[in-house]
N, C-alpha and C. Protein backbone atom coordinates (compact mmCIF):
# COMPACT_ATOMS: atom_id res chain seq x y z
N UNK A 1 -15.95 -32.96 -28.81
CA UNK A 1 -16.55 -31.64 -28.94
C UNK A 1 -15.67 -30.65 -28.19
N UNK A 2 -15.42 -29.43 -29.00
CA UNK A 2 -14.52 -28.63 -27.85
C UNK A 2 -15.03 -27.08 -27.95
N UNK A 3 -14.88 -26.79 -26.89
CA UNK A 3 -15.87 -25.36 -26.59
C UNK A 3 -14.57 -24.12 -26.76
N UNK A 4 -14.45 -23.03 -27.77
CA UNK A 4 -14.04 -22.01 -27.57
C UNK A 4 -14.64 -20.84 -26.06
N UNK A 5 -14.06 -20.12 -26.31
CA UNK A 5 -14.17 -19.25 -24.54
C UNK A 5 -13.48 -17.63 -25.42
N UNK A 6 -14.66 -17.20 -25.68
CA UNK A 6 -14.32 -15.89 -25.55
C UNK A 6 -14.02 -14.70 -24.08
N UNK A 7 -13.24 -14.11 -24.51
CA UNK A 7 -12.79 -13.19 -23.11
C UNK A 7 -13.32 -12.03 -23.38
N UNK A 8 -13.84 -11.38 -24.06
CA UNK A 8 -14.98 -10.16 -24.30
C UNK A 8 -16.23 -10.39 -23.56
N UNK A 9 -15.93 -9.12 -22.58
CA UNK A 9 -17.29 -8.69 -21.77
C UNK A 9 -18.14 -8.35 -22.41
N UNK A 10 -19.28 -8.61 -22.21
CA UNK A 10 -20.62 -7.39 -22.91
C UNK A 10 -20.92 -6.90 -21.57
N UNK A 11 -21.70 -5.63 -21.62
CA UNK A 11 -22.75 -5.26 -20.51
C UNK A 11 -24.31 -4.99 -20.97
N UNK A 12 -25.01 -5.13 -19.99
CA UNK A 12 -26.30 -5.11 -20.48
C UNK A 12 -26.64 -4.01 -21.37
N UNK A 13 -25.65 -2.65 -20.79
CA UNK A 13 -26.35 -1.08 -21.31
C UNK A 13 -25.75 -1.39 -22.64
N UNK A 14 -24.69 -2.12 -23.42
CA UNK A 14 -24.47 -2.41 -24.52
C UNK A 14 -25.39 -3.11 -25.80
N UNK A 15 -25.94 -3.58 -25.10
CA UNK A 15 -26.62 -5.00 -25.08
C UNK A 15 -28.07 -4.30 -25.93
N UNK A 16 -28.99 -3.46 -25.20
CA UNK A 16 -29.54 -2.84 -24.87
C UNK A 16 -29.98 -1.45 -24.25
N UNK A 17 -30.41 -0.40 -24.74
CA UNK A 17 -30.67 0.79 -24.19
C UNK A 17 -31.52 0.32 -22.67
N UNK A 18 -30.68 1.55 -21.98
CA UNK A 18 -31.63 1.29 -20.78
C UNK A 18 -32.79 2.15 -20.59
N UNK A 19 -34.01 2.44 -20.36
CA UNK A 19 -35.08 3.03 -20.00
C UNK A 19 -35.47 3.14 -18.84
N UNK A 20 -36.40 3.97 -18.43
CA UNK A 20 -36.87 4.13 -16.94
C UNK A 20 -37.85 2.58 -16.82
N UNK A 21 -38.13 1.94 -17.25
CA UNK A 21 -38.81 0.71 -17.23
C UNK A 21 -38.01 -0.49 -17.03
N UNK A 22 -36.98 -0.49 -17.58
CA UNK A 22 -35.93 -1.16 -18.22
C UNK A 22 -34.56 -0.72 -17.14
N UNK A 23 -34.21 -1.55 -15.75
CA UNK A 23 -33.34 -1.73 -15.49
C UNK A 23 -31.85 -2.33 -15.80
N UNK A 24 -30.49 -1.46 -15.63
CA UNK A 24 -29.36 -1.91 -16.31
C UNK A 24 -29.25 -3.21 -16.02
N UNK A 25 -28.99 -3.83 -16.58
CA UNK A 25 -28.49 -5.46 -16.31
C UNK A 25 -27.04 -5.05 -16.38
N UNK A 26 -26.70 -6.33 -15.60
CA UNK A 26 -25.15 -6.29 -14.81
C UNK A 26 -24.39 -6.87 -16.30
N UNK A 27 -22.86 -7.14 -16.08
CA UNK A 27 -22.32 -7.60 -17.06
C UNK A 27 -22.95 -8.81 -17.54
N UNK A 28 -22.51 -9.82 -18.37
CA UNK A 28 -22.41 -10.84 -18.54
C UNK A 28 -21.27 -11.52 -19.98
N UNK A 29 -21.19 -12.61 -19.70
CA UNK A 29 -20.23 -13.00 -20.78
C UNK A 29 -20.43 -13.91 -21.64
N UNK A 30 -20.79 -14.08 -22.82
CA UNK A 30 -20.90 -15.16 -23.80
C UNK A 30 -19.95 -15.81 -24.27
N UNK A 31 -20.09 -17.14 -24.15
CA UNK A 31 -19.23 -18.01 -24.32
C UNK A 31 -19.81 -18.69 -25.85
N UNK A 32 -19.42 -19.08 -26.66
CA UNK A 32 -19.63 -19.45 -27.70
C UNK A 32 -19.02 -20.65 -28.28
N UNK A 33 -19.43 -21.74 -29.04
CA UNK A 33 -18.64 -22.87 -29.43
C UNK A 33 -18.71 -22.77 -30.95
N UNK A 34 -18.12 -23.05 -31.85
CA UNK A 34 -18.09 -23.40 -33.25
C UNK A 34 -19.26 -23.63 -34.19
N UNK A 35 -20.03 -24.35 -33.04
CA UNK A 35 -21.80 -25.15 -33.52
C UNK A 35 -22.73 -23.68 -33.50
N UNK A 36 -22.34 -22.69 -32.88
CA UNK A 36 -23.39 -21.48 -32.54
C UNK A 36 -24.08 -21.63 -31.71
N UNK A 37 -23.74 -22.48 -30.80
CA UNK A 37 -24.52 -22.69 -29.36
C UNK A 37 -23.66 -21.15 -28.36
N UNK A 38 -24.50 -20.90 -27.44
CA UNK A 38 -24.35 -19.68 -26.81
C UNK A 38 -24.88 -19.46 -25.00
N UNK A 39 -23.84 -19.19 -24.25
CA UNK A 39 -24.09 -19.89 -23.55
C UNK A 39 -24.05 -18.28 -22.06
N UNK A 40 -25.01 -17.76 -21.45
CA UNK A 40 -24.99 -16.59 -20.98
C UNK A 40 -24.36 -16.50 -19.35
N UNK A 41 -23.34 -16.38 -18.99
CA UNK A 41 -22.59 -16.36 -17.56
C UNK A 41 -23.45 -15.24 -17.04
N UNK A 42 -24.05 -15.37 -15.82
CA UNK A 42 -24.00 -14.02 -14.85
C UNK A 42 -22.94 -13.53 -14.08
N UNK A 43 -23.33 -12.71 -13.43
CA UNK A 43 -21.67 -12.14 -12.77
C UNK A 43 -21.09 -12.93 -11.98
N UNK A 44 -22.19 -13.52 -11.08
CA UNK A 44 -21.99 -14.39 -10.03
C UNK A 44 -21.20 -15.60 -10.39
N UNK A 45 -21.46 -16.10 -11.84
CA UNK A 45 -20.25 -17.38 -12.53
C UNK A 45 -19.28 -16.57 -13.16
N UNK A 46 -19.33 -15.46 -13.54
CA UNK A 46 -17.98 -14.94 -13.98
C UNK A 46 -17.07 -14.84 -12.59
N UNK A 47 -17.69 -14.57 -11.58
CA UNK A 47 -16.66 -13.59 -10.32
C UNK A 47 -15.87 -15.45 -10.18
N UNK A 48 -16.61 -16.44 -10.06
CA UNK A 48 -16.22 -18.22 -9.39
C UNK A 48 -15.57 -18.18 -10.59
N UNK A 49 -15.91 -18.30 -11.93
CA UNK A 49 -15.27 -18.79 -12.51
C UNK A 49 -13.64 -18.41 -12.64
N UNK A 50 -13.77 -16.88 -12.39
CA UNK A 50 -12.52 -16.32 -12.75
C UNK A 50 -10.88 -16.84 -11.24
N UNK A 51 -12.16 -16.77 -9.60
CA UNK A 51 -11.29 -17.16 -8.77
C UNK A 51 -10.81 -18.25 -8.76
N UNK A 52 -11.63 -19.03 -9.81
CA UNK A 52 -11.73 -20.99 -9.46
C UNK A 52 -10.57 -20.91 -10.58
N UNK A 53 -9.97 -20.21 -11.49
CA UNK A 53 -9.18 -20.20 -12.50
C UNK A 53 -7.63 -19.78 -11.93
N UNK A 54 -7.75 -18.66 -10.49
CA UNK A 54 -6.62 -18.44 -9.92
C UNK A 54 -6.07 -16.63 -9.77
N UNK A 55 -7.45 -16.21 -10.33
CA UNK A 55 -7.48 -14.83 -10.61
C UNK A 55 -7.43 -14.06 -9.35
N UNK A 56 -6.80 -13.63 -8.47
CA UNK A 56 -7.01 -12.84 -7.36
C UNK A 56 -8.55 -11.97 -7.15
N UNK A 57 -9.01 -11.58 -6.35
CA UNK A 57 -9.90 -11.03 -5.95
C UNK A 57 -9.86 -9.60 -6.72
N UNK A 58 -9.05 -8.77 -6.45
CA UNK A 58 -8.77 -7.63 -7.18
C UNK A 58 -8.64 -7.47 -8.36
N UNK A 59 -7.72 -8.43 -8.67
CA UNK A 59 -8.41 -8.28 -10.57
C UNK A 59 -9.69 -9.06 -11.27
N UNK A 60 -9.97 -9.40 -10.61
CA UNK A 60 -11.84 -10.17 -10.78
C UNK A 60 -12.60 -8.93 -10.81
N UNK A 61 -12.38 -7.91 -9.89
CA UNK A 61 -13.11 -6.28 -9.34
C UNK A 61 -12.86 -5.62 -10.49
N UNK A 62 -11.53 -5.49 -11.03
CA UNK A 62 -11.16 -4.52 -12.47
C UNK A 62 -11.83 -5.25 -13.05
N UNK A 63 -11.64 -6.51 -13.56
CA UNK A 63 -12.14 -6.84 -14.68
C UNK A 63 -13.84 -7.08 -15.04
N UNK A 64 -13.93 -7.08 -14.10
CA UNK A 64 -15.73 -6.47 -14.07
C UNK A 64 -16.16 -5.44 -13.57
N UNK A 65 -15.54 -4.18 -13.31
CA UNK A 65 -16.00 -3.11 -13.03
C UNK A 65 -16.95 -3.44 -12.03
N UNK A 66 -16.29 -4.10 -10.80
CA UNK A 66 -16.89 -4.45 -9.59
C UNK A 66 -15.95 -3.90 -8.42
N UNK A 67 -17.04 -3.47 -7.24
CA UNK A 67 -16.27 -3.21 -6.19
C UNK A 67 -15.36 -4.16 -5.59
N UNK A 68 -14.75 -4.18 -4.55
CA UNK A 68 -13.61 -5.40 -4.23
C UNK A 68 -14.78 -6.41 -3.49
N UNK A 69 -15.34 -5.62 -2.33
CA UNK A 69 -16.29 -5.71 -1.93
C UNK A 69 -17.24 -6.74 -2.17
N UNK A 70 -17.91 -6.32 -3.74
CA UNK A 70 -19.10 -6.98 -3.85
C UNK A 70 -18.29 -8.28 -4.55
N UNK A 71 -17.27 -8.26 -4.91
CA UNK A 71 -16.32 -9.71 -5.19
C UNK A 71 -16.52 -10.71 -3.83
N UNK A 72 -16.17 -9.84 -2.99
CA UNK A 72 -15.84 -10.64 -1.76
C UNK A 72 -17.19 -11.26 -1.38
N UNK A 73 -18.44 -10.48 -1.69
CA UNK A 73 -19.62 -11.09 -1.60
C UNK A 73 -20.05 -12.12 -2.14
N UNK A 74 -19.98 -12.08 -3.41
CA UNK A 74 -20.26 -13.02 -4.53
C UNK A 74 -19.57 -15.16 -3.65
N UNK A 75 -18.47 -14.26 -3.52
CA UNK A 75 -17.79 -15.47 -3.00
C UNK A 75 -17.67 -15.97 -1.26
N UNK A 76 -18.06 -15.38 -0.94
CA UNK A 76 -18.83 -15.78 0.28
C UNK A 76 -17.72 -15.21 1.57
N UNK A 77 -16.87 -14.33 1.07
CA UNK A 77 -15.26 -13.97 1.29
C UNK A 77 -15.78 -12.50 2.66
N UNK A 78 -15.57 -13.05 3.88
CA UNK A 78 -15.93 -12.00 5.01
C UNK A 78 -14.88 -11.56 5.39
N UNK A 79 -14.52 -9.98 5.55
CA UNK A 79 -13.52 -9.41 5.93
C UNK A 79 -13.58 -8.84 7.43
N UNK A 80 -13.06 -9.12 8.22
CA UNK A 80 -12.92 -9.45 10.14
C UNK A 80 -12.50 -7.95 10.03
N UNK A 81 -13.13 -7.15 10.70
CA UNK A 81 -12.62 -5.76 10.87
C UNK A 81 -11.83 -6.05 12.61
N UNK A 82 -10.65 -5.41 12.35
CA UNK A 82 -9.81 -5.04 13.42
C UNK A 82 -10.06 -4.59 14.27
């Protein structure tokens, strides 16, 4: 069995109109296989998946329209102020 991997982001506001009821949902990414199975990443497995792949911190942030910051959060990554 072999799983395709799409690299197209969705975001929630895409996804869905947002409303005053109806909070934006964060990105997420669908992964899809051949069979039509569908499979929904939160940010939190996109930010691992992408570092566990070799992606620097900073382009993990561009590529999700994330602060550097909340990268560094996700991953448990504490910055020692001087």
């Amino acid at each position: 069995m072999s799983n395709a991997i799409s690299s197209a982001l969705l975001t929630g506001a895409a996804n869905s109109p947002a409303t005053a009821a109806q909070p934006v949902q964060p990105p997420v990414q669908r992964v899809s296989s051949n069979s039509g199975d569908t499979v929904t990443l939160t940010v939190a497995e996109q930010v691992y998946q992408l570092y566990n792949n070799g992606q620097p911190v900073s382009q993990i942030a561009t590529s999700l329209s994330l602060p550097v910051s909340e990268v560094n959060n996700y991953l448990g990554i504490t910055q020692s102020g001087g």
